[in-house]
Protein backbone atom coordinates (compact mmCIF):
# COMPACT_ATOMS: atom_id res chain seq x y z
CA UNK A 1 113.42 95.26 95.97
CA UNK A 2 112.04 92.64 98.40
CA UNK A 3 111.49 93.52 102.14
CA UNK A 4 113.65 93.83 104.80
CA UNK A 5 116.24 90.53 104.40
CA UNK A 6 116.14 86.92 103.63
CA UNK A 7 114.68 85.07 106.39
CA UNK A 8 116.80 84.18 109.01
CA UNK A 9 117.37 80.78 111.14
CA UNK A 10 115.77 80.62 114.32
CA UNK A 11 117.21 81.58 117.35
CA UNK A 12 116.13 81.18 120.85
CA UNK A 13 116.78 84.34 122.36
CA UNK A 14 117.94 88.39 121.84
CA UNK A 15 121.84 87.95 121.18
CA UNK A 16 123.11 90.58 123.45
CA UNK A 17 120.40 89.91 126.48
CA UNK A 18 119.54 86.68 126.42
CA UNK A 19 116.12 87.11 126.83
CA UNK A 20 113.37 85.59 124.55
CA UNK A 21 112.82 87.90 121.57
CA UNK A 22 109.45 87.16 121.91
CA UNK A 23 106.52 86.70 124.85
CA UNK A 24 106.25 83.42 122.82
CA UNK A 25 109.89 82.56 124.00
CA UNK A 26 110.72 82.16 120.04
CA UNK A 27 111.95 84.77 117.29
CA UNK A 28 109.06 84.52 114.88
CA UNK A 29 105.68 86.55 115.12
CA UNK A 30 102.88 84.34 116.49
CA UNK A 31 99.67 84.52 114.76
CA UNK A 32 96.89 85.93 116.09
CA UNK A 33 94.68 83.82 118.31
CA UNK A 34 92.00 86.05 119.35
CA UNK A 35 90.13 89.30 117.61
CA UNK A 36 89.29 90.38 114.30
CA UNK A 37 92.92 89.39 112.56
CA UNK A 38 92.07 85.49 114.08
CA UNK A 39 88.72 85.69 112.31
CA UNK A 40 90.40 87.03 108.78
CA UNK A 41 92.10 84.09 109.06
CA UNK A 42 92.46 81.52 105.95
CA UNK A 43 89.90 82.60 104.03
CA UNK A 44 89.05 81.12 100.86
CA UNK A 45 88.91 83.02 97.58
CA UNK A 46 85.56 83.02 98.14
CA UNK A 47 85.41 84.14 101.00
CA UNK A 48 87.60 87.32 100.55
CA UNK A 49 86.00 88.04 97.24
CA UNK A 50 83.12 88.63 99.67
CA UNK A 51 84.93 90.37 102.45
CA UNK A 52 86.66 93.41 100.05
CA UNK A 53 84.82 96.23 98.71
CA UNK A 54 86.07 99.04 96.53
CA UNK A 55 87.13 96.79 93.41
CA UNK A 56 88.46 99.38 91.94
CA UNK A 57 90.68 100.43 94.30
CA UNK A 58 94.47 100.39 93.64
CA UNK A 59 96.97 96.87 95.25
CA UNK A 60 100.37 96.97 95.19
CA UNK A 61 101.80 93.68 95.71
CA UNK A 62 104.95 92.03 96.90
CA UNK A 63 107.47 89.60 98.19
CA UNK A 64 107.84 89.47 101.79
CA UNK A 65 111.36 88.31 101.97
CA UNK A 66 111.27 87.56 105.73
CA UNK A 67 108.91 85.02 105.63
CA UNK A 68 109.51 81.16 105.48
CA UNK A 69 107.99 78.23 105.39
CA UNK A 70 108.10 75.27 108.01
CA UNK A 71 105.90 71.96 107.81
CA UNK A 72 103.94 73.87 105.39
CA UNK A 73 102.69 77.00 107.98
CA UNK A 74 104.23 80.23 107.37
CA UNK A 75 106.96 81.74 109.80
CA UNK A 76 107.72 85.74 109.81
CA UNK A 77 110.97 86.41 110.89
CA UNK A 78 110.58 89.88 110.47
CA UNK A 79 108.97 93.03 111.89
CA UNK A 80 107.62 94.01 109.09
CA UNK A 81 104.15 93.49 108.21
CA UNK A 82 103.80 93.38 112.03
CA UNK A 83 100.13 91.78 113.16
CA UNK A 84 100.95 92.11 116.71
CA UNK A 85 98.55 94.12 118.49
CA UNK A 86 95.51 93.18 116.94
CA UNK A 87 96.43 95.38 113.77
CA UNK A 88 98.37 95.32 110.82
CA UNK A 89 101.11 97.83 110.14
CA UNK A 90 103.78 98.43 107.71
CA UNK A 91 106.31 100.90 109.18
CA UNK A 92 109.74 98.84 109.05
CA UNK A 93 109.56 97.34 105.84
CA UNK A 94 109.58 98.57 101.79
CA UNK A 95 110.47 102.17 102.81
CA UNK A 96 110.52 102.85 99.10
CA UNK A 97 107.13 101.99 98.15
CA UNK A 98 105.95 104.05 101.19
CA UNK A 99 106.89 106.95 100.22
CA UNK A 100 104.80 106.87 96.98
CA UNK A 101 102.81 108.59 98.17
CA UNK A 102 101.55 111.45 101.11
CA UNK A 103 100.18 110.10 104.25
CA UNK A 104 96.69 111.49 103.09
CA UNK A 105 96.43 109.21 99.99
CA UNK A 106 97.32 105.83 101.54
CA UNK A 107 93.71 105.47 102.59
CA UNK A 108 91.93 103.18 100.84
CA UNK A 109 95.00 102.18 99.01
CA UNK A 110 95.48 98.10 99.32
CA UNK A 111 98.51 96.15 100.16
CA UNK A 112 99.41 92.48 99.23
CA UNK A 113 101.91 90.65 100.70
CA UNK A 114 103.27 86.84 99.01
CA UNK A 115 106.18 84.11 100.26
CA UNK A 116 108.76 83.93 98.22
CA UNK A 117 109.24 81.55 95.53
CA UNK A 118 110.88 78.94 97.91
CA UNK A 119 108.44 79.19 100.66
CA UNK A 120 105.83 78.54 97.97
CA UNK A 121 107.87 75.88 96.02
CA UNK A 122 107.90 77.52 92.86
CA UNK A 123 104.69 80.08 93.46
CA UNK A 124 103.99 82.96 94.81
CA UNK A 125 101.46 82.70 97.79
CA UNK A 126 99.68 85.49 100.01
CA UNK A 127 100.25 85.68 103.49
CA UNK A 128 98.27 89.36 104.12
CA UNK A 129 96.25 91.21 102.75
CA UNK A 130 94.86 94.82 104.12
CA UNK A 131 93.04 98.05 103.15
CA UNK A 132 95.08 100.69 104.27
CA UNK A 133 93.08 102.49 107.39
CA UNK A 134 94.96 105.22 108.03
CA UNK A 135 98.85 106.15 107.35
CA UNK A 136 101.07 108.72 109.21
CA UNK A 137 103.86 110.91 108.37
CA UNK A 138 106.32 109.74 111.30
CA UNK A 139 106.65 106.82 114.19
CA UNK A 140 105.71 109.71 116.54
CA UNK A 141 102.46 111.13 115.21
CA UNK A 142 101.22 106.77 115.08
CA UNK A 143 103.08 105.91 118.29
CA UNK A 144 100.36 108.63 120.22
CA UNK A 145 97.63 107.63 117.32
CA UNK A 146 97.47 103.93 119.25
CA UNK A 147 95.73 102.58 122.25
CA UNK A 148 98.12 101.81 124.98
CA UNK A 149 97.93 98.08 124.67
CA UNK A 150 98.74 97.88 120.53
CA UNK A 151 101.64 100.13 121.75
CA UNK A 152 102.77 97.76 123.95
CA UNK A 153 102.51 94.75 121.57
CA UNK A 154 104.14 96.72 118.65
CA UNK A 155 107.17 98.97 120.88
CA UNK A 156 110.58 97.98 119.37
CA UNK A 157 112.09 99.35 123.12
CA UNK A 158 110.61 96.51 124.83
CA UNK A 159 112.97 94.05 125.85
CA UNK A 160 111.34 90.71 125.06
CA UNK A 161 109.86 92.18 121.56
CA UNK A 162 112.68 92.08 118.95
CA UNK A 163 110.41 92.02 115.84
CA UNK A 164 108.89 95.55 117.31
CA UNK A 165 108.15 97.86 113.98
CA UNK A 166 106.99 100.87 116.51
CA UNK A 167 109.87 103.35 117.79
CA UNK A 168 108.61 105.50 120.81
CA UNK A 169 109.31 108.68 120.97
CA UNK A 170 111.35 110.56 124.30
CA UNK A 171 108.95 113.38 124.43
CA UNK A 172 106.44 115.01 122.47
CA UNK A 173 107.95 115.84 119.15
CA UNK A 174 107.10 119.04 116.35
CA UNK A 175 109.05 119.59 113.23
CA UNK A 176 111.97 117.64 111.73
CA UNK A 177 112.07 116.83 115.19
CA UNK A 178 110.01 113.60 114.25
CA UNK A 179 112.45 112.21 111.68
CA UNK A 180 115.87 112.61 114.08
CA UNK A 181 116.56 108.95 115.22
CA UNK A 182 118.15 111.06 118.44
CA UNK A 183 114.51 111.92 119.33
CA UNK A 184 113.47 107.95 119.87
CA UNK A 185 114.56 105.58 122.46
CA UNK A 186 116.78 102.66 120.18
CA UNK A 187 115.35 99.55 119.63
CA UNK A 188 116.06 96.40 121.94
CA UNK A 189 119.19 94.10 122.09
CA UNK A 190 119.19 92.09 119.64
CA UNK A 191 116.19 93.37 117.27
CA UNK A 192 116.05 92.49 113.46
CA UNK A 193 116.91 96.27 112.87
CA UNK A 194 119.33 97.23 115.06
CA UNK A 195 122.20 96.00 114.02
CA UNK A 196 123.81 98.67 111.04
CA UNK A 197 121.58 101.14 112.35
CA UNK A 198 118.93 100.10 110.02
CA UNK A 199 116.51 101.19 112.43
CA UNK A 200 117.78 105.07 111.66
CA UNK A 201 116.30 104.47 107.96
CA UNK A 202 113.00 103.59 109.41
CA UNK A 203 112.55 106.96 110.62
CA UNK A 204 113.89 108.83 108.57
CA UNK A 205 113.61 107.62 105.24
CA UNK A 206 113.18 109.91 102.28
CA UNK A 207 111.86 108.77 98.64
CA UNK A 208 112.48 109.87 94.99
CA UNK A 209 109.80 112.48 95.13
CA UNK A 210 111.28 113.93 98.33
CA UNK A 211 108.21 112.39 100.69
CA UNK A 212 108.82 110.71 104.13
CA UNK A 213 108.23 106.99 104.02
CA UNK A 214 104.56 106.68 105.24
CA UNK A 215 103.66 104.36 108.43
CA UNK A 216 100.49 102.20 106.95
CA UNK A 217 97.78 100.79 109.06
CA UNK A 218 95.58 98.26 108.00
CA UNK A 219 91.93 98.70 108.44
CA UNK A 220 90.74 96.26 111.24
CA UNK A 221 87.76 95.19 109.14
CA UNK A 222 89.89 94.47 106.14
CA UNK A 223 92.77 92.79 107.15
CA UNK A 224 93.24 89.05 105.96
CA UNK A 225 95.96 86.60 107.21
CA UNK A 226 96.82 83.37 105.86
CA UNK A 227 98.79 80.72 108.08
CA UNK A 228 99.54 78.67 105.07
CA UNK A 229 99.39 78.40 101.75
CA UNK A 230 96.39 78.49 100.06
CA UNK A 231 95.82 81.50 97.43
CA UNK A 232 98.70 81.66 94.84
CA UNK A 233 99.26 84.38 92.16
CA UNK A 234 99.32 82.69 88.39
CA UNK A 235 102.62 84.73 87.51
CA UNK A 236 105.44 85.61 89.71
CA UNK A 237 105.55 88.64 91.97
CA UNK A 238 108.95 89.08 91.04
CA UNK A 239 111.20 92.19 92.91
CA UNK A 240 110.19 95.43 93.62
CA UNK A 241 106.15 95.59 93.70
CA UNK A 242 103.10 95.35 91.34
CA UNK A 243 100.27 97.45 90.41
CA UNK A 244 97.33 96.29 90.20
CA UNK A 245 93.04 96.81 91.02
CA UNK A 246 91.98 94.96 93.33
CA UNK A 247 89.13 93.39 90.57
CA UNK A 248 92.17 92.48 88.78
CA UNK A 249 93.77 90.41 91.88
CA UNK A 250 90.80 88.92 93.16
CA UNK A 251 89.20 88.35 89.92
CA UNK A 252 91.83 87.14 87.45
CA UNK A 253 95.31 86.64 89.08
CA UNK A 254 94.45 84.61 92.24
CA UNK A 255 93.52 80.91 92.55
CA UNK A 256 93.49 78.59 94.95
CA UNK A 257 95.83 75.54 95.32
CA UNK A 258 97.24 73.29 97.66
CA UNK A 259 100.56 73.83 100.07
């Protein structure tokens, strides 16, 4: 199953307040321009071959649904990955694959993100990469885990932020407590989840094995964006996710090509 929904059109504001969905007065995330995520930025296979460590280490891989392609630079229409902040974080998006696992063996895991097939024209190219950092069991356990100012870049409450993929809590929270959607202020007017109460499933989300979808944050060291295309998988990604090393994706299944 691919993430979240196909990407949408643009609009130029939240539908029910009429305020820009974003600071950046536009409904897509901005890339970083500043930090460590601006400096992962575009790197060649090279490049990233040198950057990641643990070769060994397990990748699942997918389509992110949400994003599209315009004069050949990639748009995210969706909160989910969310790089706003300074930090990568998957907490809105492939609730199913999250909850593969506990909390407690995320670290270390790696996540690969790709364009659809159209974005790519006919290929499958990656937009993020990250090393999971550290992963939590509910929105309120990461919500207090983060400074202040990620909060404020990340808060689904906030007016202007639409493509927020962090639900604040009311008040400190214990218990099952943490999974009841009463126990969080809603998301904005006007956000990507709010309408069908989507945004319930991201808190409360249970999988297969009877685990809480885990909130995934990227390690600020090893977290790679790519603003274009530029590294391709040979085969398709296809729906639902892949398994693979990383060895095996860096090594044998990625390539470089041209938008």
């Amino acid at each position: 199953m691919v993430c979240e929904r196909k990407a949408r059109p643009r609009r130029d504001s939240c539908v029910a307040t009429r305020e820009p969905c974003l600071r950046y007065d536009q409904d897509h995330q901005p890339f970083p321009r500043e930090g460590a995520l601006a400096g992962h930025m575009n790197f060649s296979l090279d490049a990233l071959r040198s950057g990641c460590d643990s070769r060994d280490a397990l990748v699942y891989s997918y389509v992110i649904a949400t994003v599209d392609r315009v004069d050949d630079a990639f748009v995210q229409y969706g909160s989910g990955p969310n790089w706003q902040g300074g930090k990568v974080t998957l907490c809105t998006c492939k609730h199913s694959m999250r909850a593969f696992h506990e909390p407690t063996e995320w670290k270390g895991v790696w996540i690969a993100g790709f364009c659809g097939l159209a974005a790519g024209k006919g290929r499958n190219a990656l937009v993020y990469l990250m090393k999971i950092g550290q992963a939590y069991e509910s929105h309120s356990e990461l919500w207090h885990a983060l400074p202040s100012p990620v909060r404020r870049a990340k808060s689904a409450q906030r007016s202007h932020n639409c493509l927020g993929d962090l639900y604040r809590p009311r008040r400190a929270l214990k218990g099952a407590q943490r999974f009841d959607t009463r126990s969080y202020w809603p998301p904005c007017h006007g956000h990507s989840h709010k309408q069908g109460r989507a945004w319930h499933e991201d808190i409360s989300f249970v999988g297969r094995g009877g685990r809480w979808a885990a909130l995934l944050v990227g390690s600020v060291h090893h977290s790679f964006l790519w603003r274009r295309p530029m590294l391709f998988v040979q085969e398709s990604v296809g729906r639902g996710q892949r398994k693979w090393t990383l060895t095996d994706l860096l090594m044998d299944r990625l390539s470089e090509g041209s938008p």
